[in-house]
PDB file of N, CA and C in Angstrom:
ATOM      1  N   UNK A   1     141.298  76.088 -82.187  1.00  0.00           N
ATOM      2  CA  UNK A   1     142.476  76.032 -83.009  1.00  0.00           C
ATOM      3  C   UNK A   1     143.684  76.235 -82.097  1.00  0.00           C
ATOM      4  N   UNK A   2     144.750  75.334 -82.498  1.00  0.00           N
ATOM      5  CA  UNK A   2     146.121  75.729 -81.450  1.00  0.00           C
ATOM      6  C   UNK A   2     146.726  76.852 -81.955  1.00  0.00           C
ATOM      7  N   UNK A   3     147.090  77.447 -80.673  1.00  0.00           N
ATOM      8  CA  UNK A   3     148.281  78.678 -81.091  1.00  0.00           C
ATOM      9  C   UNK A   3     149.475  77.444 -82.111  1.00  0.00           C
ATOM     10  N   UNK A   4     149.649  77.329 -82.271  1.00  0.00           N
ATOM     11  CA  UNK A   4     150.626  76.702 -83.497  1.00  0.00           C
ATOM     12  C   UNK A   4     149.906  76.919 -84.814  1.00  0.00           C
ATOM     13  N   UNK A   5     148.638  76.483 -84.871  1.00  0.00           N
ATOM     14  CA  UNK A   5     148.036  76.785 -86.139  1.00  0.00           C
ATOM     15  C   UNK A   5     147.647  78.048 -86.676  1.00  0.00           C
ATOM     16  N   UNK A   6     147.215  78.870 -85.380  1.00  0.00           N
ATOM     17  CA  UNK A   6     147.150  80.362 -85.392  1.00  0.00           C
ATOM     18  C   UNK A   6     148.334  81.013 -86.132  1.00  0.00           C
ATOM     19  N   UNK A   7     149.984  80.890 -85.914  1.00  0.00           N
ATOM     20  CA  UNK A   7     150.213  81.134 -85.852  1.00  0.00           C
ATOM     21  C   UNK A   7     151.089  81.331 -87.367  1.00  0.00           C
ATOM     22  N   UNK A   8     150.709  80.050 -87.818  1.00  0.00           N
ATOM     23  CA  UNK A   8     151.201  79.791 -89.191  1.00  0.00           C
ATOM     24  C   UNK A   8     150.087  80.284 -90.257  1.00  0.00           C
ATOM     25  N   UNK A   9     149.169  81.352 -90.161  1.00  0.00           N
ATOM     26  CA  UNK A   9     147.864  81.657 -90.445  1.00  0.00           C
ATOM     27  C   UNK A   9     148.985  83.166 -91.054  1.00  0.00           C
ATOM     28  N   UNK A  10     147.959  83.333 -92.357  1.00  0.00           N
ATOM     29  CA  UNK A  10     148.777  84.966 -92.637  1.00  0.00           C
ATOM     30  C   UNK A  10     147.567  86.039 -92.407  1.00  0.00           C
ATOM     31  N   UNK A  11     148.074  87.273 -92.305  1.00  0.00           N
ATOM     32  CA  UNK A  11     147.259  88.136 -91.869  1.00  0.00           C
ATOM     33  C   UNK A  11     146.150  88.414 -92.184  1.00  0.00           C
ATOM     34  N   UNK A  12     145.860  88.087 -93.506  1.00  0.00           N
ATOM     35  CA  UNK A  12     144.318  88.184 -93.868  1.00  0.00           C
ATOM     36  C   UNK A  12     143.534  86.900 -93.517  1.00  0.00           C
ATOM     37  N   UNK A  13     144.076  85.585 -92.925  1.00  0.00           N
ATOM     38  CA  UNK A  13     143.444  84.908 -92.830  1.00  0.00           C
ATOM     39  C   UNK A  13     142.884  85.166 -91.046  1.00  0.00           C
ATOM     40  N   UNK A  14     144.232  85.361 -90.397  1.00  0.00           N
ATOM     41  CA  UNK A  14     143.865  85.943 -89.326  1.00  0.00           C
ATOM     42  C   UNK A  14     142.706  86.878 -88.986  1.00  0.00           C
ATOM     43  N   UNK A  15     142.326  88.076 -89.531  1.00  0.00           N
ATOM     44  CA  UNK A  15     141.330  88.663 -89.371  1.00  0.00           C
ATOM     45  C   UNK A  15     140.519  87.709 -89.731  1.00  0.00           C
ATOM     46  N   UNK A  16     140.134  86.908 -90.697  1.00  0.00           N
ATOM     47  CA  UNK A  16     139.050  86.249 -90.962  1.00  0.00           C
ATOM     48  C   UNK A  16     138.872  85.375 -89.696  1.00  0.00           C
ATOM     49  N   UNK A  17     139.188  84.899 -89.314  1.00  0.00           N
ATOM     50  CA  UNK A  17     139.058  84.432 -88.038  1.00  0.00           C
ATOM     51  C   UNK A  17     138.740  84.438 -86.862  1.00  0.00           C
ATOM     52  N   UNK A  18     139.475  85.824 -86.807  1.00  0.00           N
ATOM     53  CA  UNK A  18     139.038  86.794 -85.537  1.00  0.00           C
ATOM     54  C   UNK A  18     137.174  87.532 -86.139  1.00  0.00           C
ATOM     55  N   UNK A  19     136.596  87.547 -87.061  1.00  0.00           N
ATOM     56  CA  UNK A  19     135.486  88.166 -87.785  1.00  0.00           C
ATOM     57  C   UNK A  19     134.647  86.742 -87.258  1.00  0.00           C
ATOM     58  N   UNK A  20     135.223  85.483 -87.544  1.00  0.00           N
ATOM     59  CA  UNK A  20     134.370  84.539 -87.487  1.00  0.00           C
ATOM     60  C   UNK A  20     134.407  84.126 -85.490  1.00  0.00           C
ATOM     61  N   UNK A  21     135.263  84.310 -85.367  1.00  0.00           N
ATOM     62  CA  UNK A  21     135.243  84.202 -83.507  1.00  0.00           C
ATOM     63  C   UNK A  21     134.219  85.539 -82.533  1.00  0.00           C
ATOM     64  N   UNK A  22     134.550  86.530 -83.201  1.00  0.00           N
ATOM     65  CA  UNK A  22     133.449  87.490 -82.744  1.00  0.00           C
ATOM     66  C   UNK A  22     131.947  86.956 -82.826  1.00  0.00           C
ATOM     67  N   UNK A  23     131.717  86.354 -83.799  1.00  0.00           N
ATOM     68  CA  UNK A  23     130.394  85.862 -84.022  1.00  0.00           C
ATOM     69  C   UNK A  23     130.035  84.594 -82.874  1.00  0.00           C
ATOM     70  N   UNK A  24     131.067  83.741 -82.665  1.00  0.00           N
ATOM     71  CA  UNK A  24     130.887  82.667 -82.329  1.00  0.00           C
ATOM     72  C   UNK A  24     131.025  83.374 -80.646  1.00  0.00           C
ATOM     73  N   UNK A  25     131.274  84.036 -80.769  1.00  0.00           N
ATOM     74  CA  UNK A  25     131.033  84.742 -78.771  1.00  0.00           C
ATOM     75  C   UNK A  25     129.699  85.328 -78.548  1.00  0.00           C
ATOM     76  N   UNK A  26     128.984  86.047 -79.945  1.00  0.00           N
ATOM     77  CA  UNK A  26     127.580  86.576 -79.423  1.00  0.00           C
ATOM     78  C   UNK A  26     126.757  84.780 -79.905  1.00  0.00           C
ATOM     79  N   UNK A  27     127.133  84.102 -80.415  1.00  0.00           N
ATOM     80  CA  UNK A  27     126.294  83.092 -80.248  1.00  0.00           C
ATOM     81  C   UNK A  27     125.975  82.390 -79.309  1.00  0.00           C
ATOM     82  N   UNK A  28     127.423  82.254 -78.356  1.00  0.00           N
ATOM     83  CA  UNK A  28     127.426  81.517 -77.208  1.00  0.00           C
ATOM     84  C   UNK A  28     126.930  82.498 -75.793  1.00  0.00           C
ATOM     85  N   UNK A  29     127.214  83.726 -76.261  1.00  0.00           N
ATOM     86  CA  UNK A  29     125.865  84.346 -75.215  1.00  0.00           C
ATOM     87  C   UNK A  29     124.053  84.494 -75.423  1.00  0.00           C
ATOM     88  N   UNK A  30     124.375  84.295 -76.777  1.00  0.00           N
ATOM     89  CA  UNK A  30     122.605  83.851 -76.853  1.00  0.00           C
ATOM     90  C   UNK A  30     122.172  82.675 -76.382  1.00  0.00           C
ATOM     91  N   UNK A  31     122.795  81.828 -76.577  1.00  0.00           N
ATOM     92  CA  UNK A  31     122.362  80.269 -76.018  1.00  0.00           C
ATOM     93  C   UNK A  31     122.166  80.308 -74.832  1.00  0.00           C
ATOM     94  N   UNK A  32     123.660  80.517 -74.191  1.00  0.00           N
ATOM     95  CA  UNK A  32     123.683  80.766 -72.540  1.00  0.00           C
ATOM     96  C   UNK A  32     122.776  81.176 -71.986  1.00  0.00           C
ATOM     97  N   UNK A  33     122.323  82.502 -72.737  1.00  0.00           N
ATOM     98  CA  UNK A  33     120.911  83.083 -71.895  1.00  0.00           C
ATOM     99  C   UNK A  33     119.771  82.456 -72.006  1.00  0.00           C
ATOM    100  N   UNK A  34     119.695  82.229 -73.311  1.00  0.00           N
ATOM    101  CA  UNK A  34     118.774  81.178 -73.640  1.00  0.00           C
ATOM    102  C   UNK A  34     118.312  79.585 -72.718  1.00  0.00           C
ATOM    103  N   UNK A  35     119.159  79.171 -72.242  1.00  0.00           N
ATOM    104  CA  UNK A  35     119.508  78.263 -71.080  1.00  0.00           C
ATOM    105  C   UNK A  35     118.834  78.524 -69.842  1.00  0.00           C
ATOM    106  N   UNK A  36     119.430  79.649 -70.034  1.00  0.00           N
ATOM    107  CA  UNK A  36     119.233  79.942 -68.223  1.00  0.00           C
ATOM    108  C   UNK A  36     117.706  80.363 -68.109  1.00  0.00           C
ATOM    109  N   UNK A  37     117.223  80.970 -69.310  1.00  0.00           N
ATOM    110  CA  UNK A  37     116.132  81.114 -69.308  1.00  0.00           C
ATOM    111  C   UNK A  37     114.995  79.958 -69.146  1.00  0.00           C
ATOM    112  N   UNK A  38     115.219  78.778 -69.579  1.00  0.00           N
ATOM    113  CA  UNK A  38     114.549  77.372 -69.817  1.00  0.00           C
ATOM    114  C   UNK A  38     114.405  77.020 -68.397  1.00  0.00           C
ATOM    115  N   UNK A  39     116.301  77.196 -67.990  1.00  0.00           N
ATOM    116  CA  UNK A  39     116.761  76.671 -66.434  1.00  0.00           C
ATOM    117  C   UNK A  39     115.559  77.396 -65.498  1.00  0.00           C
ATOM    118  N   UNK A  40     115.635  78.769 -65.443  1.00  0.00           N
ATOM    119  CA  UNK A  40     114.640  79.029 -64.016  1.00  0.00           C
ATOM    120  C   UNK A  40     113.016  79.409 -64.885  1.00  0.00           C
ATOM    121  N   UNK A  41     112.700  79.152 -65.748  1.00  0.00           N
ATOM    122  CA  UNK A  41     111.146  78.444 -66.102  1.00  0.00           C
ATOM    123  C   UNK A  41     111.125  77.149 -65.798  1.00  0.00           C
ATOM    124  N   UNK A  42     111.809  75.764 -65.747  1.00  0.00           N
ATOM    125  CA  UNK A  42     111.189  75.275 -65.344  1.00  0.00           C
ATOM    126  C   UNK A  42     111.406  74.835 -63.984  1.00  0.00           C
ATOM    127  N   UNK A  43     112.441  75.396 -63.513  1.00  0.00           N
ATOM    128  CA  UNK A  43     112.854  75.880 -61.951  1.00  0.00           C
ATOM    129  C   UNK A  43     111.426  76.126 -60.934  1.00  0.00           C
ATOM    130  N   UNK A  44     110.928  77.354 -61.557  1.00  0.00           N
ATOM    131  CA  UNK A  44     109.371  78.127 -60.944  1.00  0.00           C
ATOM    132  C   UNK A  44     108.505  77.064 -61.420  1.00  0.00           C
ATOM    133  N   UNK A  45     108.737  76.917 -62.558  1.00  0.00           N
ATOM    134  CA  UNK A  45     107.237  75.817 -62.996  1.00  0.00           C
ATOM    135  C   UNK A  45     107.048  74.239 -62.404  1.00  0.00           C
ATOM    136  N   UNK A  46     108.018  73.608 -62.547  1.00  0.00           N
ATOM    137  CA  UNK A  46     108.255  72.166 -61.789  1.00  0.00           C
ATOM    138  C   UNK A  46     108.905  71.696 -60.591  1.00  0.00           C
ATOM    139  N   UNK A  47     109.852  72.920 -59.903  1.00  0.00           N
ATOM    140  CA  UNK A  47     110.695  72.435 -58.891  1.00  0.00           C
ATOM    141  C   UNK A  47     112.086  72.367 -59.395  1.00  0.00           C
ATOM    142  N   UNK A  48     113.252  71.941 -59.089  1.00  0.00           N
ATOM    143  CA  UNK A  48     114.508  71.624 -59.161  1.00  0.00           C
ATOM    144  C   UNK A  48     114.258  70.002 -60.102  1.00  0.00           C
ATOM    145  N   UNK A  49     115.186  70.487 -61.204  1.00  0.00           N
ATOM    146  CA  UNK A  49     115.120  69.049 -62.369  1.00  0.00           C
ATOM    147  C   UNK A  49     116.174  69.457 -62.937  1.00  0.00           C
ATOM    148  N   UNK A  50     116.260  68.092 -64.213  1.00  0.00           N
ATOM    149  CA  UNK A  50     117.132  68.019 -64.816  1.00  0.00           C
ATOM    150  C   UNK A  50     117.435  69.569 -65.669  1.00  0.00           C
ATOM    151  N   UNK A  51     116.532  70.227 -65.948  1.00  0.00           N
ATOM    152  CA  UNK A  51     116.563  70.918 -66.956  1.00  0.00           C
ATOM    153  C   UNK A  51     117.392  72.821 -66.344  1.00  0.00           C
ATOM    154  N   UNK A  52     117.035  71.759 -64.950  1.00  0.00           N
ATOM    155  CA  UNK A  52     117.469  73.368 -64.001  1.00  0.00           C
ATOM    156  C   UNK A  52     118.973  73.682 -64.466  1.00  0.00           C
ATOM    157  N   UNK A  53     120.139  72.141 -64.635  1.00  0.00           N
ATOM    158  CA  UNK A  53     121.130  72.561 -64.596  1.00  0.00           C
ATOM    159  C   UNK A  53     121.660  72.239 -66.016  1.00  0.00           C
ATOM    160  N   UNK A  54     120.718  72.802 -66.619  1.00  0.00           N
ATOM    161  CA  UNK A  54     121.359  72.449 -68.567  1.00  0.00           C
ATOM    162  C   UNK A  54     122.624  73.126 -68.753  1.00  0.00           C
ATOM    163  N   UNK A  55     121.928  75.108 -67.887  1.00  0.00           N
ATOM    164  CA  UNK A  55     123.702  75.576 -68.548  1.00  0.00           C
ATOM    165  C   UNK A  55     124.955  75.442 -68.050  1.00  0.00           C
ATOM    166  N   UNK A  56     124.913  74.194 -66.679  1.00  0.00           N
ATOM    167  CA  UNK A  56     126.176  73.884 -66.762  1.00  0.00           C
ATOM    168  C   UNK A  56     126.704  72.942 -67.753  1.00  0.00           C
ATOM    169  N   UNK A  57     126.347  72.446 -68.382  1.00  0.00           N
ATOM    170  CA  UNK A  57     126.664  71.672 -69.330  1.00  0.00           C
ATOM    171  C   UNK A  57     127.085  72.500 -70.844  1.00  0.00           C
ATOM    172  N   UNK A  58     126.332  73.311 -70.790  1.00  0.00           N
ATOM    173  CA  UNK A  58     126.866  74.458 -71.789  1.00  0.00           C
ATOM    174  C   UNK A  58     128.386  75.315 -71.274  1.00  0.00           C
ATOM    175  N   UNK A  59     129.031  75.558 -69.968  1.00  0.00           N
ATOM    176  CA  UNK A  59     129.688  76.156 -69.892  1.00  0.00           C
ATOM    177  C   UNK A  59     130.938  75.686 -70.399  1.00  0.00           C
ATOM    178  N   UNK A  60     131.601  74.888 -70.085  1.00  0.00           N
ATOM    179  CA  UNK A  60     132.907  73.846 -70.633  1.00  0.00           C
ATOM    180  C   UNK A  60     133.075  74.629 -72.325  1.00  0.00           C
ATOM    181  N   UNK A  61     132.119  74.456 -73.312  1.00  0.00           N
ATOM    182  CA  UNK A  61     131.968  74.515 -74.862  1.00  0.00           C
ATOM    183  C   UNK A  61     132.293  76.076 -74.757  1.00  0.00           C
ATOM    184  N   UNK A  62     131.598  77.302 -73.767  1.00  0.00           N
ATOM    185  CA  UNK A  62     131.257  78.611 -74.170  1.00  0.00           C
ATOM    186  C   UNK A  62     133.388  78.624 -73.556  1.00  0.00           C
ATOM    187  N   UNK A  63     133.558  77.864 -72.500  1.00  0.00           N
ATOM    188  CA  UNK A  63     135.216  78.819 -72.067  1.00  0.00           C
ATOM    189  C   UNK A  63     136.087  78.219 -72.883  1.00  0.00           C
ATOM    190  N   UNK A  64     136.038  76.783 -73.825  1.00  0.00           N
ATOM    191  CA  UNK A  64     136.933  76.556 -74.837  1.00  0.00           C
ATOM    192  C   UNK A  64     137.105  77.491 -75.649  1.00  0.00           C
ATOM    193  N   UNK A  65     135.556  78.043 -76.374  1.00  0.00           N
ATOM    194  CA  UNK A  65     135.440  79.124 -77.653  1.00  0.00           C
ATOM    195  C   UNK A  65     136.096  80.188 -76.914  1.00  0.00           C
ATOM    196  N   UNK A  66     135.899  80.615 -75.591  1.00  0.00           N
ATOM    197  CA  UNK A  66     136.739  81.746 -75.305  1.00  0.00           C
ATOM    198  C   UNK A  66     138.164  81.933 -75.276  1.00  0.00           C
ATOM    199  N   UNK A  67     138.758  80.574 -74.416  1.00  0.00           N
ATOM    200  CA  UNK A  67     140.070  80.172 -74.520  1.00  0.00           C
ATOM    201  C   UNK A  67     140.567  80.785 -76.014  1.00  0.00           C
ATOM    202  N   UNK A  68     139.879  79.920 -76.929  1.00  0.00           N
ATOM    203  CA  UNK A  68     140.500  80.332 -78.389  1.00  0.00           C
ATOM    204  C   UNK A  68     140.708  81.725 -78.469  1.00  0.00           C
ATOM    205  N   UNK A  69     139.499  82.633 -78.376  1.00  0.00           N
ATOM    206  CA  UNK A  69     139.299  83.629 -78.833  1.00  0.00           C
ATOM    207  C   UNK A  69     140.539  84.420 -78.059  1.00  0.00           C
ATOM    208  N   UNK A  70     140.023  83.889 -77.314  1.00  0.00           N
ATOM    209  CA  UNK A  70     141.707  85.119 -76.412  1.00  0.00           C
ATOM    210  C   UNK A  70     143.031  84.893 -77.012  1.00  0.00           C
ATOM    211  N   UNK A  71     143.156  83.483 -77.205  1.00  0.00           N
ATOM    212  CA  UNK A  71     144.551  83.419 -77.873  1.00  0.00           C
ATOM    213  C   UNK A  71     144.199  83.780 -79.369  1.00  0.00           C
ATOM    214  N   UNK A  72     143.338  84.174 -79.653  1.00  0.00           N
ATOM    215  CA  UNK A  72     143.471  84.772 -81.390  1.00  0.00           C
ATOM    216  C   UNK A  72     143.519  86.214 -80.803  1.00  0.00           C
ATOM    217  N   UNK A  73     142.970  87.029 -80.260  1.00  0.00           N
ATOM    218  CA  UNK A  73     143.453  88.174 -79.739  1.00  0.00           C
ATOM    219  C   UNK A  73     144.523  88.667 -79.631  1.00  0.00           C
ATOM    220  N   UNK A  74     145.455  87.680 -78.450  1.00  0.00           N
ATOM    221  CA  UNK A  74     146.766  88.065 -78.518  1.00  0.00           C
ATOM    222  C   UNK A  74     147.436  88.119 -79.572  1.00  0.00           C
ATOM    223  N   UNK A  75     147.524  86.928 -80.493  1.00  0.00           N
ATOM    224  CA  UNK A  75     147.871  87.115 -81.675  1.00  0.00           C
ATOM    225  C   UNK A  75     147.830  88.229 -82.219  1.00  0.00           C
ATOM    226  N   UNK A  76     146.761  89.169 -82.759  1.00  0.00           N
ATOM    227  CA  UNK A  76     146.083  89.770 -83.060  1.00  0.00           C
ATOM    228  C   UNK A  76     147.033  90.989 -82.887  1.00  0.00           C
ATOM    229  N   UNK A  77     147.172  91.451 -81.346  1.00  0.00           N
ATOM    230  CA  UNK A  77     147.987  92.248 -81.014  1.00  0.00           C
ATOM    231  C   UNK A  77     149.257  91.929 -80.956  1.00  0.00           C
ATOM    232  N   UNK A  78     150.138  90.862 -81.224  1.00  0.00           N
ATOM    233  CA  UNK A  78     151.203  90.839 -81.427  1.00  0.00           C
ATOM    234  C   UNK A  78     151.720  91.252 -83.008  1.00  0.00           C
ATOM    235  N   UNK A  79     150.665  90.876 -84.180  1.00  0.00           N
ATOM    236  CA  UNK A  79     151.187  91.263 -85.211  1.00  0.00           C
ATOM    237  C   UNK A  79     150.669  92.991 -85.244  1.00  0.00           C
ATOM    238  N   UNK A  80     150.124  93.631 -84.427  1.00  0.00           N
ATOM    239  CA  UNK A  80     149.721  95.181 -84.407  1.00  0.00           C
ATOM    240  C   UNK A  80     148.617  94.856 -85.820  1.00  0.00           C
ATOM    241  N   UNK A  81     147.840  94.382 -85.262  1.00  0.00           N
ATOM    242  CA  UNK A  81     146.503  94.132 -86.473  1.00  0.00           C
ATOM    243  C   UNK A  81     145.395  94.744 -86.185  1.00  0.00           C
ATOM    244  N   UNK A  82     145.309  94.698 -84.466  1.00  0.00           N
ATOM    245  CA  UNK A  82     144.376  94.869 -84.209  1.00  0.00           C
ATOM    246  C   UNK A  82     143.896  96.825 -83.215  1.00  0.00           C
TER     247      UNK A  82
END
């Protein structure tokens, strides 16, 4: 979401947001690990493959959701919400 849209958001929607972005950060560390886990099983099991470098392909998606999240943060602390 752009800080523009953030920003035109009222305070209760804001927390809702920030409730639903918390979630979406432990999701994207489950996956991640989840990844990496696949990555060096089949690393040990087959050699160097495609599958070795899945979670770079996951990273781009996990620092957008973060990007956001930080700028809903600041937000966050600019209206003293948080």
């Amino acid at each position: 979401m752009k800080q523009n849209k953030l920003k035109a958001l009222t305070d209760d929607e804001l927390l809702e947001e920030a409730k639903k972005y918390k979630s979406i950060n432990t999701y994207d560390a489950l996956i991640f690990g989840f990844l990496i886990g696949i990555a060096i099983y089949t690393t040990v099991k087959n050699g160097f493959g495609l599958l070795t470098f899945l979670p770079l392909i996951y990273l781009p998606i996990a620092g957008k959701n973060k990007t956001k999240s930080k700028a809903l943060e600041n937000l966050l602390k600019e209206r003293n919400l948080k």
